[in-house]
PDB file of N, CA and C in Angstrom:
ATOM      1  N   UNK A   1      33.454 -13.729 -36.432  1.00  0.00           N
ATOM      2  CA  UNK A   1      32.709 -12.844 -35.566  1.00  0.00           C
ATOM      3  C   UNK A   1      31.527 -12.228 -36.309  1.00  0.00           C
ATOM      4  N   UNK A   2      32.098 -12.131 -37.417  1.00  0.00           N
ATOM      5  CA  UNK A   2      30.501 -11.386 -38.114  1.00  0.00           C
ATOM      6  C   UNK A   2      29.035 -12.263 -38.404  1.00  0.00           C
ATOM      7  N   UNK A   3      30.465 -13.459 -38.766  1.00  0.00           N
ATOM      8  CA  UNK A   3      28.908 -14.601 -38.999  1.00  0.00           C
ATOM      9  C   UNK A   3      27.887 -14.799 -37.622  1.00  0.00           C
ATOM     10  N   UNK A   4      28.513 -14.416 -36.461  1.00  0.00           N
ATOM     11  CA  UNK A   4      27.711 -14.289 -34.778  1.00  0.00           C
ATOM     12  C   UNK A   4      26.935 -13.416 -35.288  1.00  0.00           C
ATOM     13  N   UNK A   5      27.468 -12.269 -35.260  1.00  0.00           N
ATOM     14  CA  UNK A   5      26.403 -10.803 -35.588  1.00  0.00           C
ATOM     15  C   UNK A   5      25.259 -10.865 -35.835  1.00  0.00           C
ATOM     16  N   UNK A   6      25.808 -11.384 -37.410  1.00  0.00           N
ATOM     17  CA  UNK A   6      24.572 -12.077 -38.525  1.00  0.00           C
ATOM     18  C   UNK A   6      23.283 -12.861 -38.080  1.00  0.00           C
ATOM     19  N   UNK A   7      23.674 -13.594 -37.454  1.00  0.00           N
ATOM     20  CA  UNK A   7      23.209 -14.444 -36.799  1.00  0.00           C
ATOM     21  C   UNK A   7      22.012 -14.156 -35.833  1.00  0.00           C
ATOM     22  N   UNK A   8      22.789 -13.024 -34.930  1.00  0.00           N
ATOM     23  CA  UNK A   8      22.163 -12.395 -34.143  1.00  0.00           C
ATOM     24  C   UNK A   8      20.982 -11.562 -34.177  1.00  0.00           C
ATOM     25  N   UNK A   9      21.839 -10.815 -35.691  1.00  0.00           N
ATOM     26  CA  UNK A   9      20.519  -9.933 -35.977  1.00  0.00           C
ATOM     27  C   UNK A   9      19.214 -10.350 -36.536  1.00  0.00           C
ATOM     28  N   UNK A  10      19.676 -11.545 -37.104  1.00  0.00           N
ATOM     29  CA  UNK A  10      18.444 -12.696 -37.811  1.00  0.00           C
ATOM     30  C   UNK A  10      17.656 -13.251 -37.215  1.00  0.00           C
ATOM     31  N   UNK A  11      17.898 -13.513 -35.278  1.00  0.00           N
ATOM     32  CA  UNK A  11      17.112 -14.049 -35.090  1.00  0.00           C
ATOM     33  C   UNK A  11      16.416 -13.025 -34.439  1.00  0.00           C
ATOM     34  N   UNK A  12      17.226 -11.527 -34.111  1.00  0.00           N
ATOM     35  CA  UNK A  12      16.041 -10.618 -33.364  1.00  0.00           C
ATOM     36  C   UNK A  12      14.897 -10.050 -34.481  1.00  0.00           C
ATOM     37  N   UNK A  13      15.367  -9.786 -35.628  1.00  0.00           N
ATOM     38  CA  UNK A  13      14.354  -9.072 -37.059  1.00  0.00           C
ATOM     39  C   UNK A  13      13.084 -10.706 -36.986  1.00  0.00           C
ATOM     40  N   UNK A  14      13.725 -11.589 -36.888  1.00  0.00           N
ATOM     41  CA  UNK A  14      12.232 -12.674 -36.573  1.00  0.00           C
ATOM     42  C   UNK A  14      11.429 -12.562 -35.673  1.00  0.00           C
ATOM     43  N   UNK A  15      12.106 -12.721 -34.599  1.00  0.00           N
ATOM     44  CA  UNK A  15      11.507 -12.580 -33.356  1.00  0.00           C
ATOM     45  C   UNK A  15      10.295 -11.448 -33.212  1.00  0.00           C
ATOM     46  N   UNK A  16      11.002 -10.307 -33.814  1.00  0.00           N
ATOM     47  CA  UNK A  16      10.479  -8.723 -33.990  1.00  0.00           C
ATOM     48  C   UNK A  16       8.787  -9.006 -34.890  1.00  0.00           C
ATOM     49  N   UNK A  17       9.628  -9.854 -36.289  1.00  0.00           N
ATOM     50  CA  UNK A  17       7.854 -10.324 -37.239  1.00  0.00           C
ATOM     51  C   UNK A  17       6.811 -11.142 -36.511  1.00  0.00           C
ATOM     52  N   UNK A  18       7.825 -12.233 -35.915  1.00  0.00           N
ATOM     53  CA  UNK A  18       6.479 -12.987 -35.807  1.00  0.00           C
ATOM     54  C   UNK A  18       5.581 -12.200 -33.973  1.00  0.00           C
ATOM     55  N   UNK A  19       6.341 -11.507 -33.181  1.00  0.00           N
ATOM     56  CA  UNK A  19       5.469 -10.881 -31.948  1.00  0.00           C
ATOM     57  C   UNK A  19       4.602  -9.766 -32.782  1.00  0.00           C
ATOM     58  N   UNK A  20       4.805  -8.775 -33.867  1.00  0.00           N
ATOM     59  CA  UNK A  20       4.085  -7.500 -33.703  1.00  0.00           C
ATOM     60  C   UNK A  20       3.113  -8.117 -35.084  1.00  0.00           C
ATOM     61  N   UNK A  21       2.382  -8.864 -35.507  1.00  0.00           N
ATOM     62  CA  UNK A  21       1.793  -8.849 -36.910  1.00  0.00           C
ATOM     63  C   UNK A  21       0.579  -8.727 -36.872  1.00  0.00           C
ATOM     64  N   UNK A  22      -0.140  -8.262 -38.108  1.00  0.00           N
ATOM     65  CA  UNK A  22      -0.993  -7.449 -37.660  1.00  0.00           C
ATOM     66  C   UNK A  22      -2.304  -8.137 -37.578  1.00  0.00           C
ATOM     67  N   UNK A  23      -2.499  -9.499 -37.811  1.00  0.00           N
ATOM     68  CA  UNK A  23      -3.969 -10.194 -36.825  1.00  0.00           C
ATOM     69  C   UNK A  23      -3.600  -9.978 -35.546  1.00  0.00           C
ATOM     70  N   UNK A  24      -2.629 -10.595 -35.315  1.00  0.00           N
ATOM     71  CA  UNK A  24      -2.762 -10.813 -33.475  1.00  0.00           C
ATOM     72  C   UNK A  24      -3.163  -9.350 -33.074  1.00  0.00           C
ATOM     73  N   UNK A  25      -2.635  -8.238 -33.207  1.00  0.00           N
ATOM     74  CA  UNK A  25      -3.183  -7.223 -33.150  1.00  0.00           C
ATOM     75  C   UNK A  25      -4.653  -6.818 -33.234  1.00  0.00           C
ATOM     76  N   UNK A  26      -4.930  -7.341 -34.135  1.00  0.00           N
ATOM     77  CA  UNK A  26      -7.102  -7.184 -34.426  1.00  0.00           C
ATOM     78  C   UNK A  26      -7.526  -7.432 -33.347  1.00  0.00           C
ATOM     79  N   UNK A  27      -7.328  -8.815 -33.301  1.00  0.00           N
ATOM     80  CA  UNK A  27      -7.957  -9.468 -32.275  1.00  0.00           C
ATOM     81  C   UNK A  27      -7.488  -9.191 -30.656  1.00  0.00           C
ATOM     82  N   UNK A  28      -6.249  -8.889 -30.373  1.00  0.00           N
ATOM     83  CA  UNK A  28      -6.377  -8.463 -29.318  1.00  0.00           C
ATOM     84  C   UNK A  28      -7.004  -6.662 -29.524  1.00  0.00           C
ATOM     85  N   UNK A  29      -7.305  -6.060 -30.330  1.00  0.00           N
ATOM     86  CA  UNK A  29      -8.091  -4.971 -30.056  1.00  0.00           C
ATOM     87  C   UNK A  29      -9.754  -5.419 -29.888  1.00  0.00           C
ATOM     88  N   UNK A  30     -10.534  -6.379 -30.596  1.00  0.00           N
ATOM     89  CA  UNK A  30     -10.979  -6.419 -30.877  1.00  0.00           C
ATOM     90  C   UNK A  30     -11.714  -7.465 -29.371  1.00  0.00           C
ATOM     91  N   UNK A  31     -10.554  -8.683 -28.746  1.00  0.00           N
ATOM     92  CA  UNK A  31     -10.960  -9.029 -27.195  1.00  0.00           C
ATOM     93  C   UNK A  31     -11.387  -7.813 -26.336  1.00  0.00           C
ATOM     94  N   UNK A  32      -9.952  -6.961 -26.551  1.00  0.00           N
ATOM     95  CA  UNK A  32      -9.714  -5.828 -25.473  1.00  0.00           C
ATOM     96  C   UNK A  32     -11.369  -4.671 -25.697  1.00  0.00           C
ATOM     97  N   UNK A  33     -11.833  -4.991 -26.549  1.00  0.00           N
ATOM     98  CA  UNK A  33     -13.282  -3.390 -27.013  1.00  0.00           C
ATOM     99  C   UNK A  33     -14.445  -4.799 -26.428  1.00  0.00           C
ATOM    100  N   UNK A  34     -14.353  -6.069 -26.247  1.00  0.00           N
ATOM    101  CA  UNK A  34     -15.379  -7.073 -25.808  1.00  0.00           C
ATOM    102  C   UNK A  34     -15.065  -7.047 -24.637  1.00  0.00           C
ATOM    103  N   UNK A  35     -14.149  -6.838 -23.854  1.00  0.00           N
ATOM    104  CA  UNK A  35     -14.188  -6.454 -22.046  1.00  0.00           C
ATOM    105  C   UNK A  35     -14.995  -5.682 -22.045  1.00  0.00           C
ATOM    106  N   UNK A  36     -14.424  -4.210 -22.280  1.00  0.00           N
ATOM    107  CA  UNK A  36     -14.581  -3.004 -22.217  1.00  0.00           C
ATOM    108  C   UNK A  36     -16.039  -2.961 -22.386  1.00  0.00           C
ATOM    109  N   UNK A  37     -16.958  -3.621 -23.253  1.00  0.00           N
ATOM    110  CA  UNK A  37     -17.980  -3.552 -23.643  1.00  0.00           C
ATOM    111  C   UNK A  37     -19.147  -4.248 -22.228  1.00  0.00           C
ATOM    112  N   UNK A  38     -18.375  -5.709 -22.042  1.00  0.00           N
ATOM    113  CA  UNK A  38     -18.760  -6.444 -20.909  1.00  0.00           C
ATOM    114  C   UNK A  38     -18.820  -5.856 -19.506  1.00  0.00           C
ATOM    115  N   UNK A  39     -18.106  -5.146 -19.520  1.00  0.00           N
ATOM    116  CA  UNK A  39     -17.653  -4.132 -18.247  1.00  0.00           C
ATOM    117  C   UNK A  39     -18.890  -3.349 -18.427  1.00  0.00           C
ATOM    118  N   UNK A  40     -18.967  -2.649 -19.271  1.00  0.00           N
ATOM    119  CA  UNK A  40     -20.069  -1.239 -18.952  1.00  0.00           C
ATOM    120  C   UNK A  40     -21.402  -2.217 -19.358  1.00  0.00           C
ATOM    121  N   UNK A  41     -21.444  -3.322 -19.742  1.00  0.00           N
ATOM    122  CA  UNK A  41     -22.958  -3.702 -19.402  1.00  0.00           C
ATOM    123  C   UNK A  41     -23.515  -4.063 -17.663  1.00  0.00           C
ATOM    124  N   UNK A  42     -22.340  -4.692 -17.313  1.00  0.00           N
ATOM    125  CA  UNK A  42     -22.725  -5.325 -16.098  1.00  0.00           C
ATOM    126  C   UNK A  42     -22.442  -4.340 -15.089  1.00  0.00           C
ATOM    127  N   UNK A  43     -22.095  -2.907 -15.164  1.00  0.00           N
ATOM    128  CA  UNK A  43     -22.187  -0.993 -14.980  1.00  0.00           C
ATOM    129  C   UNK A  43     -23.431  -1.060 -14.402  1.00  0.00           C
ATOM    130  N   UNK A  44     -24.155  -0.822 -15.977  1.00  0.00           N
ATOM    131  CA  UNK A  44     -25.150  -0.648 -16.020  1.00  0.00           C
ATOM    132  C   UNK A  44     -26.378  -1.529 -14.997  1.00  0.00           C
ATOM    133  N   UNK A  45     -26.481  -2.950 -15.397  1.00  0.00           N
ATOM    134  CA  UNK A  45     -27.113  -3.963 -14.396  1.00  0.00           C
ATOM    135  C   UNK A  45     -26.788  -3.487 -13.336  1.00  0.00           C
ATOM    136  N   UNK A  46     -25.628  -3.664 -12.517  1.00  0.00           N
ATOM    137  CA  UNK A  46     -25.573  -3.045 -11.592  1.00  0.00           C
ATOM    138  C   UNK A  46     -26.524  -1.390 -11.123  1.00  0.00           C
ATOM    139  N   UNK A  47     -26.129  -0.858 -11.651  1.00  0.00           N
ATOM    140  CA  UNK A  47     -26.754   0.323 -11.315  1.00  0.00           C
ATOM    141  C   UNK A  47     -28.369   0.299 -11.268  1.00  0.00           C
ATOM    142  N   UNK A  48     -28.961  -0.433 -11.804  1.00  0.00           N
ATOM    143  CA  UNK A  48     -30.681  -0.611 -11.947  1.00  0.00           C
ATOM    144  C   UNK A  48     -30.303  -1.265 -10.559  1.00  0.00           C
ATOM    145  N   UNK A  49     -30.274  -1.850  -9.985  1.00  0.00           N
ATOM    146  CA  UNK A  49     -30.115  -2.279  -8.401  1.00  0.00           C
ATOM    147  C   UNK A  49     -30.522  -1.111  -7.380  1.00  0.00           C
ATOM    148  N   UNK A  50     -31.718  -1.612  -6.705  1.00  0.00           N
ATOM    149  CA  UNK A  50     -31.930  -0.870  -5.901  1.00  0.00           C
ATOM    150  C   UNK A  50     -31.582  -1.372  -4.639  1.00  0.00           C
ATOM    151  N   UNK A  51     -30.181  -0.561  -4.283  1.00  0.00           N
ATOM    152  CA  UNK A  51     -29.927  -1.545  -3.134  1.00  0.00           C
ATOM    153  C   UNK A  51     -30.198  -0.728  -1.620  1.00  0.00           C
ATOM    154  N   UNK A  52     -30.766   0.611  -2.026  1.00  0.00           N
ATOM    155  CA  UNK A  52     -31.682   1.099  -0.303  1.00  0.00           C
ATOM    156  C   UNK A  52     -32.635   0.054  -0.081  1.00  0.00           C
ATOM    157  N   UNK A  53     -33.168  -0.342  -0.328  1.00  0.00           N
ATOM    158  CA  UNK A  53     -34.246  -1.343   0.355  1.00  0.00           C
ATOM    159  C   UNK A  53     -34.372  -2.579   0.783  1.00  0.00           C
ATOM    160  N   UNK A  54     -34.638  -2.354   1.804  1.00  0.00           N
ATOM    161  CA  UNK A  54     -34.342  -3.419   3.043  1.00  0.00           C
ATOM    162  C   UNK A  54     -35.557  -3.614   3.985  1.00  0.00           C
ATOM    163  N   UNK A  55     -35.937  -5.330   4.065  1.00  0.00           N
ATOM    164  CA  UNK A  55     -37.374  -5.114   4.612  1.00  0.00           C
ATOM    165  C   UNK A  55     -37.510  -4.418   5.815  1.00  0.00           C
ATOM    166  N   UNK A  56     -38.747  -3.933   5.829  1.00  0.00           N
ATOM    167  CA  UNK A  56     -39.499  -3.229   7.501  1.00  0.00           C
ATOM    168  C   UNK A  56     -38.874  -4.554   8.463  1.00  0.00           C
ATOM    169  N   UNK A  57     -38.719  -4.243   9.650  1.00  0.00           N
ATOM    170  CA  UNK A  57     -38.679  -4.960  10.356  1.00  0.00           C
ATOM    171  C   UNK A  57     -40.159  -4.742  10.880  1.00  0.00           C
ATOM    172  N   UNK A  58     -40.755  -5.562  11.404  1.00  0.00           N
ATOM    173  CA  UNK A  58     -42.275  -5.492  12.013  1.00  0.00           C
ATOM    174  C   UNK A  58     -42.441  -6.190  13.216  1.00  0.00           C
ATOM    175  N   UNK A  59     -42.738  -5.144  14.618  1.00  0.00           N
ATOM    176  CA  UNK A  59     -42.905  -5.188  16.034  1.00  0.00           C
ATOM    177  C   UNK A  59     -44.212  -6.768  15.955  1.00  0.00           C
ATOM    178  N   UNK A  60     -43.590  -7.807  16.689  1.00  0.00           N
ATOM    179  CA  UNK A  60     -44.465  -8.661  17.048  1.00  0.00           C
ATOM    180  C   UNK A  60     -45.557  -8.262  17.781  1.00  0.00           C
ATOM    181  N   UNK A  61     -46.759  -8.260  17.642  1.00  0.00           N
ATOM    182  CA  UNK A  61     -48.265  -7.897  18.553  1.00  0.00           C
ATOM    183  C   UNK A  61     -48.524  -9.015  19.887  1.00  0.00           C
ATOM    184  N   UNK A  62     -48.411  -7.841  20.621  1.00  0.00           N
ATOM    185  CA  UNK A  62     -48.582  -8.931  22.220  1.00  0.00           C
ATOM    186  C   UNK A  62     -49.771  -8.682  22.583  1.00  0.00           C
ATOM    187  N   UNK A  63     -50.437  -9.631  22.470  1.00  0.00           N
ATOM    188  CA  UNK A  63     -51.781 -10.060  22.809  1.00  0.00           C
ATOM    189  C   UNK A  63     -51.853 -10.088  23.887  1.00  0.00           C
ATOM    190  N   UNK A  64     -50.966  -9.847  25.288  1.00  0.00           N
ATOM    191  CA  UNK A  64     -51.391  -9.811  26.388  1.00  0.00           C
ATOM    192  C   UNK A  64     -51.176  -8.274  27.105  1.00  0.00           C
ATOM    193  N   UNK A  65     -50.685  -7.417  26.075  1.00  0.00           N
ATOM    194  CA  UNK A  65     -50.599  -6.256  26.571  1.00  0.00           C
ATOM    195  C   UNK A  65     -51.649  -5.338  26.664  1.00  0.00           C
ATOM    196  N   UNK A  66     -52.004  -3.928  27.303  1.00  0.00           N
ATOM    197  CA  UNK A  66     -53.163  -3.833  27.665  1.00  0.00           C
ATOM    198  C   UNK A  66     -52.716  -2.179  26.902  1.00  0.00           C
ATOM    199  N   UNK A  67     -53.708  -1.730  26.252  1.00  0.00           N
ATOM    200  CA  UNK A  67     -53.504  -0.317  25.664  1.00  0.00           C
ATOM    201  C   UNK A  67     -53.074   0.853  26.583  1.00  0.00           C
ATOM    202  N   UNK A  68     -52.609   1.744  27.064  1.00  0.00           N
ATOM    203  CA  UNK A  68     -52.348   2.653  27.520  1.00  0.00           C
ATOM    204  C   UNK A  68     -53.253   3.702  28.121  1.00  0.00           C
ATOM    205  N   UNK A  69     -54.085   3.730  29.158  1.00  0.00           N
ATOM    206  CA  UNK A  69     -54.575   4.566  29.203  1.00  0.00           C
ATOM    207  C   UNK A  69     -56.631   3.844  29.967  1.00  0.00           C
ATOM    208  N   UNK A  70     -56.364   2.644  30.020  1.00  0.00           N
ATOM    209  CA  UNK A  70     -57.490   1.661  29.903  1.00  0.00           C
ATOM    210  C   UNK A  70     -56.899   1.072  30.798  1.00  0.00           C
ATOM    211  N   UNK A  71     -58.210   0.532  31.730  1.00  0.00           N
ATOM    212  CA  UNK A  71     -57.997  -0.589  32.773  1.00  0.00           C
ATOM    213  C   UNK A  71     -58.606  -1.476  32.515  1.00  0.00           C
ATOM    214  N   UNK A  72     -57.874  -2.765  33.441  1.00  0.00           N
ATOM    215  CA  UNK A  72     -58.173  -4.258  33.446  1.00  0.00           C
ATOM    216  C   UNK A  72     -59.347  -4.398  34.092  1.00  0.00           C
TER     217      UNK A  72
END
């Protein structure tokens, strides 16, 4: 039964080294600050967007209409 134990505990203390070591760590800090970074640029782009403006719409001119106020 102990040699199970043993066993047991050997393969969780591995398991434990090889998930927490400390490159993989860098680099996922170091992906995770290159989002973060990517994010607030394309913030920014965004925000220079001027997105009130929207063309005039412009009344077609009817050439057969007669001014207001004036006879034919």
């Amino acid at each position: 039964m102990d040699d199970l134990n043993d066993k047991i505990k050997e393969r969780w203390q591995q398991r434990r080294k090889k998930s927490y070591n400390w490159t993989k760590l860098v680099i996922m800090f170091v992906v995770l600050v290159a989002i973060l970074w990517a994010i607030g640029k394309m913030n920014n782009s965004v925000d220079k967007i001027n997105w009130a403006t929207t063309p005039e719409r412009v009344q077609p001119v009817d050439s057969t209409s007669v001014p207001a106020g004036t006879t034919p």
